[in-house]
N, C-alpha and C. Protein backbone atom coordinates (compact mmCIF):
# COMPACT_ATOMS: atom_id res chain seq x y z
N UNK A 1 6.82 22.46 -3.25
CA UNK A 1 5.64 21.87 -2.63
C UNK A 1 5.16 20.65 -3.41
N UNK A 2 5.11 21.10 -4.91
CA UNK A 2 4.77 19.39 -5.76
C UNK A 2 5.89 17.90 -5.60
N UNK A 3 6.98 18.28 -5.21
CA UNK A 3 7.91 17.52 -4.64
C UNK A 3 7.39 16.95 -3.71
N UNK A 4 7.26 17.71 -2.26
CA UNK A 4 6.50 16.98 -0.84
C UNK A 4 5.64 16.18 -1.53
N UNK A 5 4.58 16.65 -1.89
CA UNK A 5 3.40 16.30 -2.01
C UNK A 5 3.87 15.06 -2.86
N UNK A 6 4.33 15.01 -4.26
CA UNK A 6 4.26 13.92 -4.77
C UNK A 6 5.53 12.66 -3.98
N UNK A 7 6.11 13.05 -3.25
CA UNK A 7 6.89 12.23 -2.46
C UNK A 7 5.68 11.40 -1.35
N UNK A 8 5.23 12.22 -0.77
CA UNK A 8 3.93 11.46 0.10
C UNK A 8 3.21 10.43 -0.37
N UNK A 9 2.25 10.68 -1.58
CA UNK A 9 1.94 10.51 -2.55
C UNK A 9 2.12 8.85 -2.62
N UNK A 10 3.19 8.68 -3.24
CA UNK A 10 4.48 7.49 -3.61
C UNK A 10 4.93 6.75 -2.22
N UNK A 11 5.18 7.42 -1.30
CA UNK A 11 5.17 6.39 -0.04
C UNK A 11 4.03 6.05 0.28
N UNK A 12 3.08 6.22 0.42
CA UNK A 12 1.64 6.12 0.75
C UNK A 12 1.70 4.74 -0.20
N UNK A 13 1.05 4.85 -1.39
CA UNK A 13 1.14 3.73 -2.46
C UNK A 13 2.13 3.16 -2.31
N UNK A 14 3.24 2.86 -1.80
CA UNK A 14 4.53 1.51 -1.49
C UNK A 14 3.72 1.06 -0.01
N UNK A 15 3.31 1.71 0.61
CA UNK A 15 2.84 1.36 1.96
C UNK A 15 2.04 0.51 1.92
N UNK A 16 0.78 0.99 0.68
CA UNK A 16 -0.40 0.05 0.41
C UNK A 16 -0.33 -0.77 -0.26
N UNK A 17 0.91 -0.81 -1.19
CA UNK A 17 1.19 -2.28 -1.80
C UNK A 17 1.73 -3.15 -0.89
N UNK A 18 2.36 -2.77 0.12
CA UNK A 18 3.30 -3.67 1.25
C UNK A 18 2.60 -4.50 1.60
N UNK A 19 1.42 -3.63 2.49
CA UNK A 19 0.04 -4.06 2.89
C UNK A 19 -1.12 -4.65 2.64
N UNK A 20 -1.06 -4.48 1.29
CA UNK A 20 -2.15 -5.21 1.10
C UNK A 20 -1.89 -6.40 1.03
N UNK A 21 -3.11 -7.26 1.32
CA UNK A 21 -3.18 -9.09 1.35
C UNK A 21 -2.96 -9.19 -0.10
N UNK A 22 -2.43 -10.64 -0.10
CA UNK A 22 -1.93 -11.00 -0.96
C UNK A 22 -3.49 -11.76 -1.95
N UNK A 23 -3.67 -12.23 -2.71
CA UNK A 23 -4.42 -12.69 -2.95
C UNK A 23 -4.40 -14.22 -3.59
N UNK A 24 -5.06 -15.19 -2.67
CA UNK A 24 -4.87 -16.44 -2.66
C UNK A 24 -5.22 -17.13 -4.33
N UNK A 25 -6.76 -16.52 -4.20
CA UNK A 25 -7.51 -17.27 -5.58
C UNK A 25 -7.12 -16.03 -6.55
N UNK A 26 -7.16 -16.21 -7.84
CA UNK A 26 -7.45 -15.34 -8.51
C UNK A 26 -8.57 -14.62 -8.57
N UNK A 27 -8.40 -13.31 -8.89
CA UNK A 27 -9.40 -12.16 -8.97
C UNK A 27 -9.78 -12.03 -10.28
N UNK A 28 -10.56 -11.77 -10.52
CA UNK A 28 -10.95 -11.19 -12.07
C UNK A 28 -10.55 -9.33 -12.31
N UNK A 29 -10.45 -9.38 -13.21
CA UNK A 29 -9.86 -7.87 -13.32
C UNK A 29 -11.21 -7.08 -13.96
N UNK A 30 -11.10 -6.06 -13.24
CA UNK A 30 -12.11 -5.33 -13.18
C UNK A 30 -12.29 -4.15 -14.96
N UNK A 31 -13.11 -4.39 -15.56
CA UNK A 31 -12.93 -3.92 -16.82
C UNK A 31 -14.40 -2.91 -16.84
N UNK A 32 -14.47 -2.29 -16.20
CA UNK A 32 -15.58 -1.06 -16.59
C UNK A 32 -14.68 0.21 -16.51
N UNK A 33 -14.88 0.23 -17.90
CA UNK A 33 -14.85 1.58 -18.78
C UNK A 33 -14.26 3.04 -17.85
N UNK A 34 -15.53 3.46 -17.20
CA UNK A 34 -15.73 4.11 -16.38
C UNK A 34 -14.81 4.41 -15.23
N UNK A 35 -14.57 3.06 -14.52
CA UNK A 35 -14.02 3.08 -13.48
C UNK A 35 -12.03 3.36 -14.02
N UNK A 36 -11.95 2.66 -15.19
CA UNK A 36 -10.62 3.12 -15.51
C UNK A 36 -10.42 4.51 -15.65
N UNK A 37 -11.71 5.19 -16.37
CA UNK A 37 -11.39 6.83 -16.80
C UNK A 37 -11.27 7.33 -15.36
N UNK A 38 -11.76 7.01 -14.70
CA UNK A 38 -11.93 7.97 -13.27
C UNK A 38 -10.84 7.68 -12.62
N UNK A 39 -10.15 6.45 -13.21
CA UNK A 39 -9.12 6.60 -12.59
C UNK A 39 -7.66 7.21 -13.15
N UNK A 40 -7.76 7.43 -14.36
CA UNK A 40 -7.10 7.37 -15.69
C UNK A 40 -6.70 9.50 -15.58
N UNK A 41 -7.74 10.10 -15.06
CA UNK A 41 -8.00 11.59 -15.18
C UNK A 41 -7.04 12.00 -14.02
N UNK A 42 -6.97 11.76 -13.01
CA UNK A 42 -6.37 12.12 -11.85
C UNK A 42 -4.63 11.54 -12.16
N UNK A 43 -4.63 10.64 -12.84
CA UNK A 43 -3.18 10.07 -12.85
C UNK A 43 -2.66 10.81 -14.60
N UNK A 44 -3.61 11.11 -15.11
CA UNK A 44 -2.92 12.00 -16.42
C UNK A 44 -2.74 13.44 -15.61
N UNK A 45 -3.20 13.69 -15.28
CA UNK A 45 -3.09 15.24 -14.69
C UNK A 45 -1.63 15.20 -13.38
N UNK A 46 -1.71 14.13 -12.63
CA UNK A 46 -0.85 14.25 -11.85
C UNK A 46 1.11 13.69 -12.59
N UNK A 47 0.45 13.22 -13.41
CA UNK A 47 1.81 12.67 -14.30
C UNK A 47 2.19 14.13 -15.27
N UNK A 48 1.37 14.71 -15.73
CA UNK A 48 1.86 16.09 -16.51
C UNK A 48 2.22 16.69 -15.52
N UNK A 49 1.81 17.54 -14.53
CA UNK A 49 1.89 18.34 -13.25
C UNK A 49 3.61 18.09 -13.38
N UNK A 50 3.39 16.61 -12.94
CA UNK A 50 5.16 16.68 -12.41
C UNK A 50 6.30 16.14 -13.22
N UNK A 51 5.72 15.71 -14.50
CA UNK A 51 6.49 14.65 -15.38
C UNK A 51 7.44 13.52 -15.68
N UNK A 52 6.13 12.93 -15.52
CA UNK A 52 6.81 11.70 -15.37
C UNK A 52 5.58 10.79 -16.12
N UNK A 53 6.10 9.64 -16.67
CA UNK A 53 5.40 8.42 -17.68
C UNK A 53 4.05 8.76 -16.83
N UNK A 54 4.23 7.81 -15.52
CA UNK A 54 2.79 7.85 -14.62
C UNK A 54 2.71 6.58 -14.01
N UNK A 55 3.88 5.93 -14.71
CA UNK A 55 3.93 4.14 -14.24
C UNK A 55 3.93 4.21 -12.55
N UNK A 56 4.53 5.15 -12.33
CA UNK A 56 5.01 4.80 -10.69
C UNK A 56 3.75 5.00 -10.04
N UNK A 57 2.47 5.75 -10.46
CA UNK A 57 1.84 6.00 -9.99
C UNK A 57 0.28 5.01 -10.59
N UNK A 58 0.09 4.46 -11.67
CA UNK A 58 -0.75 3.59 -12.53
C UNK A 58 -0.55 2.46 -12.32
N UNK A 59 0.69 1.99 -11.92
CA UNK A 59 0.62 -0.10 -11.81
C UNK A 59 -0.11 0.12 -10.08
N UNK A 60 0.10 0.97 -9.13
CA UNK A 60 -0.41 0.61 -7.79
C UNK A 60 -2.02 0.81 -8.20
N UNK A 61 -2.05 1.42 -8.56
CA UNK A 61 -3.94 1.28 -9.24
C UNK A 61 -4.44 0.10 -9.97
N UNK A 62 -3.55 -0.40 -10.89
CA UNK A 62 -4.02 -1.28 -11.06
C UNK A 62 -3.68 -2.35 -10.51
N UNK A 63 -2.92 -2.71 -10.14
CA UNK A 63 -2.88 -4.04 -8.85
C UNK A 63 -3.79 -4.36 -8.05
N UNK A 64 -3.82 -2.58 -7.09
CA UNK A 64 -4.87 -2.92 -5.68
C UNK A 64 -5.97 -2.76 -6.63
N UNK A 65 -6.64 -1.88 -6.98
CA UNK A 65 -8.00 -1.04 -7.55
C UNK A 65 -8.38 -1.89 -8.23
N UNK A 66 -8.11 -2.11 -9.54
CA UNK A 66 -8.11 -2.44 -10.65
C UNK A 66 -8.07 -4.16 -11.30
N UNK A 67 -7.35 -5.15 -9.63
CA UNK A 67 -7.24 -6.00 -9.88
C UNK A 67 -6.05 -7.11 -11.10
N UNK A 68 -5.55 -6.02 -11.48
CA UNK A 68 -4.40 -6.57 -12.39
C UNK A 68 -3.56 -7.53 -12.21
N UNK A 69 -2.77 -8.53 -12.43
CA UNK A 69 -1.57 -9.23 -12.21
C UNK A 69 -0.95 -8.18 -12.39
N UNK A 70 0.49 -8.24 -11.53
CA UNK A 70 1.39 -7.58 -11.56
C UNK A 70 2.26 -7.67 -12.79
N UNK A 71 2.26 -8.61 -13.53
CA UNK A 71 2.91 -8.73 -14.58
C UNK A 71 2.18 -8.09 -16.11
N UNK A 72 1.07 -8.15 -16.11
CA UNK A 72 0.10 -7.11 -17.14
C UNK A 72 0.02 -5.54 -16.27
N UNK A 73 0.17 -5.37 -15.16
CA UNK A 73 0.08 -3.95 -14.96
C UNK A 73 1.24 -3.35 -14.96
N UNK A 74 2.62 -3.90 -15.32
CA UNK A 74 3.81 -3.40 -15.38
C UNK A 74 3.71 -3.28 -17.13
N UNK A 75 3.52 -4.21 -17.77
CA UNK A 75 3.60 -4.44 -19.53
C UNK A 75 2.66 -2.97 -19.57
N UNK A 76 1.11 -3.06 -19.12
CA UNK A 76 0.02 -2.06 -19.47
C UNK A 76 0.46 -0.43 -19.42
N UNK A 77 1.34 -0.41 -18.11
CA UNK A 77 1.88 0.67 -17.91
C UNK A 77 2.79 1.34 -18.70
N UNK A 78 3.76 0.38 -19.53
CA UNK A 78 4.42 0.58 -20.44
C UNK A 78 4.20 0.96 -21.58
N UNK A 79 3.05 0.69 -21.61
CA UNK A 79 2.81 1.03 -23.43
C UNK A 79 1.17 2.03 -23.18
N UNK A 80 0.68 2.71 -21.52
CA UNK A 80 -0.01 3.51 -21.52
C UNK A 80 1.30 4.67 -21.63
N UNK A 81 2.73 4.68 -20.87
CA UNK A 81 4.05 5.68 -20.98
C UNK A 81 3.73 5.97 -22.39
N UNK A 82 3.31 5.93 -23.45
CA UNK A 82 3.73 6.41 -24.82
C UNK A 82 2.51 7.27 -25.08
N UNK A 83 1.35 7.63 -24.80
CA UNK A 83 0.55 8.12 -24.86
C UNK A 83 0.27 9.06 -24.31
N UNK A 84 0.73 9.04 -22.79
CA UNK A 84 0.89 10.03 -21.48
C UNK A 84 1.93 10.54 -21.81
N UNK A 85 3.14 9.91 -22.33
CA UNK A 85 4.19 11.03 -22.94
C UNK A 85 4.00 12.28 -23.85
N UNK A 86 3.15 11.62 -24.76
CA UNK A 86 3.04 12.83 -25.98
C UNK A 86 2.01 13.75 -25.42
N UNK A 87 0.84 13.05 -24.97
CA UNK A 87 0.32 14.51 -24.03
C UNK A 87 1.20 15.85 -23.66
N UNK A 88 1.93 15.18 -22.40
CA UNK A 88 3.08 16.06 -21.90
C UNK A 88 3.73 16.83 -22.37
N UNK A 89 4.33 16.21 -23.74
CA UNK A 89 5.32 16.47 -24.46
C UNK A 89 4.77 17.99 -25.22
N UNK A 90 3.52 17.50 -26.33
CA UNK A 90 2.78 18.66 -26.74
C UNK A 90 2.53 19.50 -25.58
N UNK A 91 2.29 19.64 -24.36
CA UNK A 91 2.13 21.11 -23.13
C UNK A 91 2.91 21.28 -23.28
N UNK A 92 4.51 20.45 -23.14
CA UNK A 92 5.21 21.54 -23.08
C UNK A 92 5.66 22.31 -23.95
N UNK A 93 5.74 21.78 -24.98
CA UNK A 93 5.93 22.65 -26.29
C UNK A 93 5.62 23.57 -26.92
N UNK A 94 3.92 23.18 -26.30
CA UNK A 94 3.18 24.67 -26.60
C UNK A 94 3.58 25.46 -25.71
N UNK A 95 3.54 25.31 -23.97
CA UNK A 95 3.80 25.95 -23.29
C UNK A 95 5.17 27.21 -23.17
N UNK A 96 6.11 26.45 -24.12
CA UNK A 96 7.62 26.65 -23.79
C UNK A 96 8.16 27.84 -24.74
N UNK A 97 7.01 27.65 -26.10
CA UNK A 97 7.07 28.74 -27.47
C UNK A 97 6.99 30.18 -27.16
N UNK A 98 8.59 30.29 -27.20
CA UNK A 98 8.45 32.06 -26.55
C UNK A 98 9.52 32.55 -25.53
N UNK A 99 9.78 31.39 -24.86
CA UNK A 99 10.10 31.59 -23.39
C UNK A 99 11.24 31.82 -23.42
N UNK A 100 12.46 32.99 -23.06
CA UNK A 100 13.53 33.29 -23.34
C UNK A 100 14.42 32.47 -22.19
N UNK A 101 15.71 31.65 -22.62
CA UNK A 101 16.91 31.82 -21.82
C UNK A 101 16.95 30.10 -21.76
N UNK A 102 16.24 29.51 -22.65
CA UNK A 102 16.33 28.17 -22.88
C UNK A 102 17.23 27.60 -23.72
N UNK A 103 18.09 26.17 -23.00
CA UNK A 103 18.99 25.68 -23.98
C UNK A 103 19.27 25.71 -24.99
N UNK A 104 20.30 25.64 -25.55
CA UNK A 104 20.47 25.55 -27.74
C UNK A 104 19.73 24.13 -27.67
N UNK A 105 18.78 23.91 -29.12
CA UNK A 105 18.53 22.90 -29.44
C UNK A 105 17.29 22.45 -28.62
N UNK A 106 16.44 23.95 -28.56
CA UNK A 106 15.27 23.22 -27.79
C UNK A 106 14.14 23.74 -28.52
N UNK A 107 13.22 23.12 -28.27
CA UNK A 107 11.81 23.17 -28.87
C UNK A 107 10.93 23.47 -27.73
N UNK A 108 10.24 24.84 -27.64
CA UNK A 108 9.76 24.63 -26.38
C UNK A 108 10.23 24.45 -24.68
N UNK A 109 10.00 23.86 -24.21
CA UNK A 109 10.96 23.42 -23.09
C UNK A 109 11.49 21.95 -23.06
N UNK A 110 11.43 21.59 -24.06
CA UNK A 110 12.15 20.11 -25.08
C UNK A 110 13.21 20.78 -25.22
N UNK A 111 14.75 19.97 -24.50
CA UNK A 111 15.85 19.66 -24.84
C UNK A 111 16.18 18.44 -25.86
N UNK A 112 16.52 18.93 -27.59
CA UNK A 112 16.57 17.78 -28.41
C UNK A 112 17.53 17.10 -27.65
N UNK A 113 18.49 17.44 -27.31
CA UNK A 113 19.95 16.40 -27.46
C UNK A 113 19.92 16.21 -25.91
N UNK A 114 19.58 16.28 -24.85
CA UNK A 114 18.59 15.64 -23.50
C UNK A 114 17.79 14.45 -24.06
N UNK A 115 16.65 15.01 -25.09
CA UNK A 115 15.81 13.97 -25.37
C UNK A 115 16.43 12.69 -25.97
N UNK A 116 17.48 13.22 -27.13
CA UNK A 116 18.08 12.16 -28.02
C UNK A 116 18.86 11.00 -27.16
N UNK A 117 19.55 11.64 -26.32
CA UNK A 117 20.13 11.02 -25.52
C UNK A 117 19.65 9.55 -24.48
N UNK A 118 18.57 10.42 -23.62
CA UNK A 118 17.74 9.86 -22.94
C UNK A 118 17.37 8.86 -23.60
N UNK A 119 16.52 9.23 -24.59
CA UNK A 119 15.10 8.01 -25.71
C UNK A 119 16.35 6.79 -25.95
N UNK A 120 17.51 6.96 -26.80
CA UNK A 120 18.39 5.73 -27.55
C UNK A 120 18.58 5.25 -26.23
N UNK A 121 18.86 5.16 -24.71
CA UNK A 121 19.84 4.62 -23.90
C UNK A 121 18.39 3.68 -23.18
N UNK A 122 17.51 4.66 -23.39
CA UNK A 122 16.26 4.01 -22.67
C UNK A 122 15.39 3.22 -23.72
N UNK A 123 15.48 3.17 -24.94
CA UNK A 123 14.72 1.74 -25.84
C UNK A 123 15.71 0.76 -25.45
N UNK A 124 16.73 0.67 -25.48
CA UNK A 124 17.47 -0.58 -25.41
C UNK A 124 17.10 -1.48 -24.05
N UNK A 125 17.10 0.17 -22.41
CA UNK A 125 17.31 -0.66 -21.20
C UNK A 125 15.96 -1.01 -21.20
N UNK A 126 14.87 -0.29 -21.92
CA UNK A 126 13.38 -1.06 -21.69
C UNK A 126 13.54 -2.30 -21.94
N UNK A 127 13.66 -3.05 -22.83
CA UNK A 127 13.76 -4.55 -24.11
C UNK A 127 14.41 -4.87 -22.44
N UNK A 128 15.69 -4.86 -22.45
CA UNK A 128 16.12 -5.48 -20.61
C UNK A 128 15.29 -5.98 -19.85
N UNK A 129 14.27 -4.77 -19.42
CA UNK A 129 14.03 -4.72 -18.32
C UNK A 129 12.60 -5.61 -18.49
N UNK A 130 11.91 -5.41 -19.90
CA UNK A 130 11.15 -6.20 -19.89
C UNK A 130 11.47 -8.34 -19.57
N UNK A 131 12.24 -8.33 -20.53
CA UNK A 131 13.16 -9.42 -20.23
C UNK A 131 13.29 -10.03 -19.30
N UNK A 132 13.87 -9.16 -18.16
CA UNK A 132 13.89 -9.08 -17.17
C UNK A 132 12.51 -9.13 -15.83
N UNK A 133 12.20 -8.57 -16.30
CA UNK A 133 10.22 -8.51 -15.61
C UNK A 133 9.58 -9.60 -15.51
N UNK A 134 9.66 -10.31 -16.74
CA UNK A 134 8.97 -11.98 -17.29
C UNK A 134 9.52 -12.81 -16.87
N UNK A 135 11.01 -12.87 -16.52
CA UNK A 135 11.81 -14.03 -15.78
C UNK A 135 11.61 -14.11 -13.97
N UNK A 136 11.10 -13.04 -13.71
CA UNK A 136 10.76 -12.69 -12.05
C UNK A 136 9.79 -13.46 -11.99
N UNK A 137 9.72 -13.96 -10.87
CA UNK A 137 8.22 -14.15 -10.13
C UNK A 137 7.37 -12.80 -10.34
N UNK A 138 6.36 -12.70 -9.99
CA UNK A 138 5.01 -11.75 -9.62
C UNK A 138 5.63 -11.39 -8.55
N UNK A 139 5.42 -12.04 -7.36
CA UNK A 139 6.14 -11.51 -5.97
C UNK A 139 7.50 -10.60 -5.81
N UNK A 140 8.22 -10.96 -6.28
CA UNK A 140 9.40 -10.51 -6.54
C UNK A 140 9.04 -9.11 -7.42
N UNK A 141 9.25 -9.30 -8.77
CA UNK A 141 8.45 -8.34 -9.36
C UNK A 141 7.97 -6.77 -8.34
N UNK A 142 6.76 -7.20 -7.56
CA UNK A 142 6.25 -6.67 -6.71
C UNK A 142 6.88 -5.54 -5.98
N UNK A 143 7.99 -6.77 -5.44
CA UNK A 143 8.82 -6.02 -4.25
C UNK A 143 10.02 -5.03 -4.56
N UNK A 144 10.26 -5.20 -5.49
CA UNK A 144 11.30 -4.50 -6.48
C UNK A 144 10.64 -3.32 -6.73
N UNK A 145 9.19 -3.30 -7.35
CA UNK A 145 8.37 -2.28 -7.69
C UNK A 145 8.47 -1.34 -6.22
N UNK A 146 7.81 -1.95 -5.42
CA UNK A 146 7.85 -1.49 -3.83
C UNK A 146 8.89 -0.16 -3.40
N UNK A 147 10.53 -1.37 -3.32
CA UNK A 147 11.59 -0.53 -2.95
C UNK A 147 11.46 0.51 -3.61
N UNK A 148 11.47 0.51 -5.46
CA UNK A 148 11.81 1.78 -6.06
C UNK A 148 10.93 2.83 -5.55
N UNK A 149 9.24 2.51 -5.67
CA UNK A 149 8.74 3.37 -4.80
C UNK A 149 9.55 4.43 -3.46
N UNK A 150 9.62 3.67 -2.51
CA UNK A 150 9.86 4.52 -1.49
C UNK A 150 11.46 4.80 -1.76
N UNK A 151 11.73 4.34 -2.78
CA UNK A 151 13.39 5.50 -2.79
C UNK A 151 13.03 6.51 -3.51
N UNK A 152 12.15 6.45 -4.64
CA UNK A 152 11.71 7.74 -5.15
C UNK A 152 10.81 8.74 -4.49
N UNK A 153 10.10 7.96 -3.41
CA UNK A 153 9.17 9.13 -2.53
C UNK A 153 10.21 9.57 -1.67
N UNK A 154 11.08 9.08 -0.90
CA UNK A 154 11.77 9.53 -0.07
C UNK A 154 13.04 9.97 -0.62
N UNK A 155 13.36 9.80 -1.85
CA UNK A 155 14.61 11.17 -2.70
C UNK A 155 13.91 12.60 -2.50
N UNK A 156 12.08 12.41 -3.30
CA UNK A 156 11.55 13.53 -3.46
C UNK A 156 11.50 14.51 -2.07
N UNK A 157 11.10 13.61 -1.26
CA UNK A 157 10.69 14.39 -0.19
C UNK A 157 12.21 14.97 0.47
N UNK A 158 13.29 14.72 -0.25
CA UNK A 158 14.50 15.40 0.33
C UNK A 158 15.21 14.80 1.20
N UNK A 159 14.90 13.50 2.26
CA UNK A 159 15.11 12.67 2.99
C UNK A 159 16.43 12.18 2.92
N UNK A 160 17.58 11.83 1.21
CA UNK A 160 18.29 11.86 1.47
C UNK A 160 19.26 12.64 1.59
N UNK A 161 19.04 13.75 1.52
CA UNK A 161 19.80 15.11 1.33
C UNK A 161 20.17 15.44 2.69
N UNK A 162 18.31 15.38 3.47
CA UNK A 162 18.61 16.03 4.62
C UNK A 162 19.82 14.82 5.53
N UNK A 163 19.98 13.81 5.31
CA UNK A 163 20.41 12.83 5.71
C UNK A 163 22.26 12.98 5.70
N UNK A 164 22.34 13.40 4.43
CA UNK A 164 23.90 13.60 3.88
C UNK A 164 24.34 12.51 2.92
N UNK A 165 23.18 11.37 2.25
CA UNK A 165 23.87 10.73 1.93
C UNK A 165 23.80 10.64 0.24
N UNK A 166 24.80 10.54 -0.21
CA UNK A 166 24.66 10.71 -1.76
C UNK A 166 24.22 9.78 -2.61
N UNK A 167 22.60 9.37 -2.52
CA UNK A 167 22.08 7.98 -3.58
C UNK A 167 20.59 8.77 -3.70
C-alpha cells in the first residue's frame, strides 16, 4: 500500500511541475523559518516511512512552494540527503537490534557491504551529476527532473510490471 500511495504521490508532483507556469520575472524565495519546518516534517517522515534521501519529493516543494531556482533546489536537496539519511539510518538500526534472519555483515537492518558498495559508486556518480546539473539549462534540468519523477511513480505503482516490460 506505501508503494501505491507513494507512487501517486510522485506522479501528482511531476504533474504539478509540468504544469505549473513558468515564471517570467524572478521570484524571491520565500525564507520563513516556519513555513520550511512545516514543510520539512511531512517530507522527513514520508522519506523515513519509505526510504529514500527525500530529494524526489523536496526539490518539487521547493520550486513550486518555496520558490527556489531549480538549480539551488537540486544542490539544497543534496546536501539536506545527508542529514535525512542519518536520521533513517539511526531508526533503522535501532529498529533492526535483535531481529533474527538478517544478512552477514549487518548492523541492524544496515547491510555493511550493500552500504559499502552503494556509498563508493554513488560519491563519484554524485561529483558527475552535479557537473552535470550546472552545465544544463534550468529548463532542461527541470524536465529531466520531471521524467525521472513519473518513471519512479509509475515503476512504484507497478505499471511496468503490469505492462510486461522490463525497465
Amino acid at each position: 500500500m506505501l508503494k501505491i500511495v507513494f507512487g501517486a504521490v510522485v506522479i501528482v508532483a511531476a504533474i504539478r511541475m509540468l504544469t505549473a507556469r513558468e515564471v517570467r520575472i524572478e521570484q524571491e524565495t520565500k525564507r520563513s523559518p516556519w513555513l520550511w519546518a512545516a514543510w520539512a516534517l511531512p517530507i522527513g517522515v514520508v522519506s523515513g516511512l519509505i526510504g529514500i534521501g527525500g530529494g524526489l519529493l523536496v526539490v518539487p516543494v521547493m520550486v513550486i512552494a518555496l520558490k527556489f531556482k531549480m538549480h539551488n533546489a537540486v544542490a539544497t536537496s543534496l546536501a539536506m540527503i545527508v542529514f535525512t539519511s542519518i536520521g533513517g539510518v539511526v531508526g533503522y538500526i535501532i529498529n533492526g537490534l535483535g531481529v533474527s534472519d538478517l544478512p552477514v555483515y549487518s548492523i541492524g537492518y544496515i547491510n555493511l557491504q550493500s552500504w559499502l558498495l552503494l556509498a563508493v559508486t554513488s560519491i563519484g556518480m554524485a561529483q558527475l551529476g552535479a557537473i552535470a546539473a550546472h552545465r544544463l539549462p534550468a529548463k532542461q534540468l527541470r524536465y529531466i527532473f520531471i521524467a525521472i519523477m513519473f518513471y519512479m511513480g509509475l515503476r512504484m505503482l507497478g505499471v511496468f510490471e503490469w505492462l510486461g516490460w522490463p525497465i
